[in-house]
Protein backbone atom coordinates (compact mmCIF):
# COMPACT_ATOMS: atom_id res chain seq x y z
CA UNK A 1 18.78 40.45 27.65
CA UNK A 2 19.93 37.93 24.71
CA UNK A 3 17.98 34.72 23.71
CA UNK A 4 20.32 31.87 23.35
CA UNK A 5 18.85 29.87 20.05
CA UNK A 6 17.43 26.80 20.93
CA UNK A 7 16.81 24.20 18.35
CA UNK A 8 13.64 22.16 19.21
CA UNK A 9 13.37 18.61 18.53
CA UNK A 10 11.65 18.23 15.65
CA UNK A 11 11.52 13.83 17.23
CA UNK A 12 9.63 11.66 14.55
CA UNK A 13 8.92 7.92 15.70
CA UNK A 14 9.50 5.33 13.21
CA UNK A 15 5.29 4.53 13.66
CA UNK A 16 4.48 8.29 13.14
CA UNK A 17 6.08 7.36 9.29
CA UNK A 18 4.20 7.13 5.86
CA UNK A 19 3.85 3.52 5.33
CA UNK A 20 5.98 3.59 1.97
CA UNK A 21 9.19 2.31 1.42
CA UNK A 22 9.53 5.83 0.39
CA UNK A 23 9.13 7.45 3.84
CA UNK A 24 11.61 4.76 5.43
CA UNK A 25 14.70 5.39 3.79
CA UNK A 26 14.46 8.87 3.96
CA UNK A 27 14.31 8.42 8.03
CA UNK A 28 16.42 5.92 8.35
CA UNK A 29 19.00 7.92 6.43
CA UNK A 30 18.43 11.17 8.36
CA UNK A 31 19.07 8.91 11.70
CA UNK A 32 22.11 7.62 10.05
CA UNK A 33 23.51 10.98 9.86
CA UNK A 34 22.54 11.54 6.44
CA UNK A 35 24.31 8.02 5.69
CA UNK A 36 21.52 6.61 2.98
CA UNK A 37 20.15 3.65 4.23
CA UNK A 38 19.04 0.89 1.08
CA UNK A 39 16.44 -2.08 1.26
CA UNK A 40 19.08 -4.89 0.48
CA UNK A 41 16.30 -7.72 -0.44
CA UNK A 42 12.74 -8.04 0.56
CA UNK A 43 11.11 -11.41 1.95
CA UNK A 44 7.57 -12.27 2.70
CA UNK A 45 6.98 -13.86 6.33
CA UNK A 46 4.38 -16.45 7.07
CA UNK A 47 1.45 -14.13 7.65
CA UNK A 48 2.43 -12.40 4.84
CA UNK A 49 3.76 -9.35 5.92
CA UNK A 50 7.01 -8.07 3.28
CA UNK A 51 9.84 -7.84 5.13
CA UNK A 52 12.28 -5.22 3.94
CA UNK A 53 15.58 -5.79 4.83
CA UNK A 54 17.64 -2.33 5.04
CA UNK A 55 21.83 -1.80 5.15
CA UNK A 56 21.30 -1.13 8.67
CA UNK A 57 20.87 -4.76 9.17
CA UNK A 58 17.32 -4.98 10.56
CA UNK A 59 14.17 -5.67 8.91
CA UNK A 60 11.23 -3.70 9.03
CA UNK A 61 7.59 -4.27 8.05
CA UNK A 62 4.10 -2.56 8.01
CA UNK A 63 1.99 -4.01 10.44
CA UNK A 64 -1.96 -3.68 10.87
CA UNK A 65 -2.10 -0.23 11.97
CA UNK A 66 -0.17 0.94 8.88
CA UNK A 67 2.69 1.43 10.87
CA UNK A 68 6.32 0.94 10.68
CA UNK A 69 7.75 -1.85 12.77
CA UNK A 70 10.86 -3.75 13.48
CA UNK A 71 10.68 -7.38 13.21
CA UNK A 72 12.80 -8.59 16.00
């Protein structure tokens, strides 16, 4: 009896990311379909947090956990 190959899902969650800036594009490209994904400008919000503002159109930031989030 043959196997049919089966490709796991290697899933990785935005939060499971390196905090770098680093670490982010290189997702965010790989979910783009290998479509590189740039920080476009970078803002500070009012707690401080840096905002980095990607091609994709949304901004992420590092929150307290050291964890990539999206700031809706």
């Amino acid at each position: 009896m043959s196997q049919a190959f089966v490709k796991e899902e290697d899933a990785q969650w935005l939060s499971d990311l390196q905090p770098t800036l680093t670490a982010l594009i290189y997702y965010l490209t790989r979910e783009n379909n290998s479509i590189r994904v740039y920080e476009m400008k970078a803002t500070t919000r009012k707690d401080g947090k840096t905002l980095h503002h990607m091609s994709n159109g949304l901004p992420y930031f590092v929150n307290d956990d050291r964890q990539w989030e999206i700031d809706w």
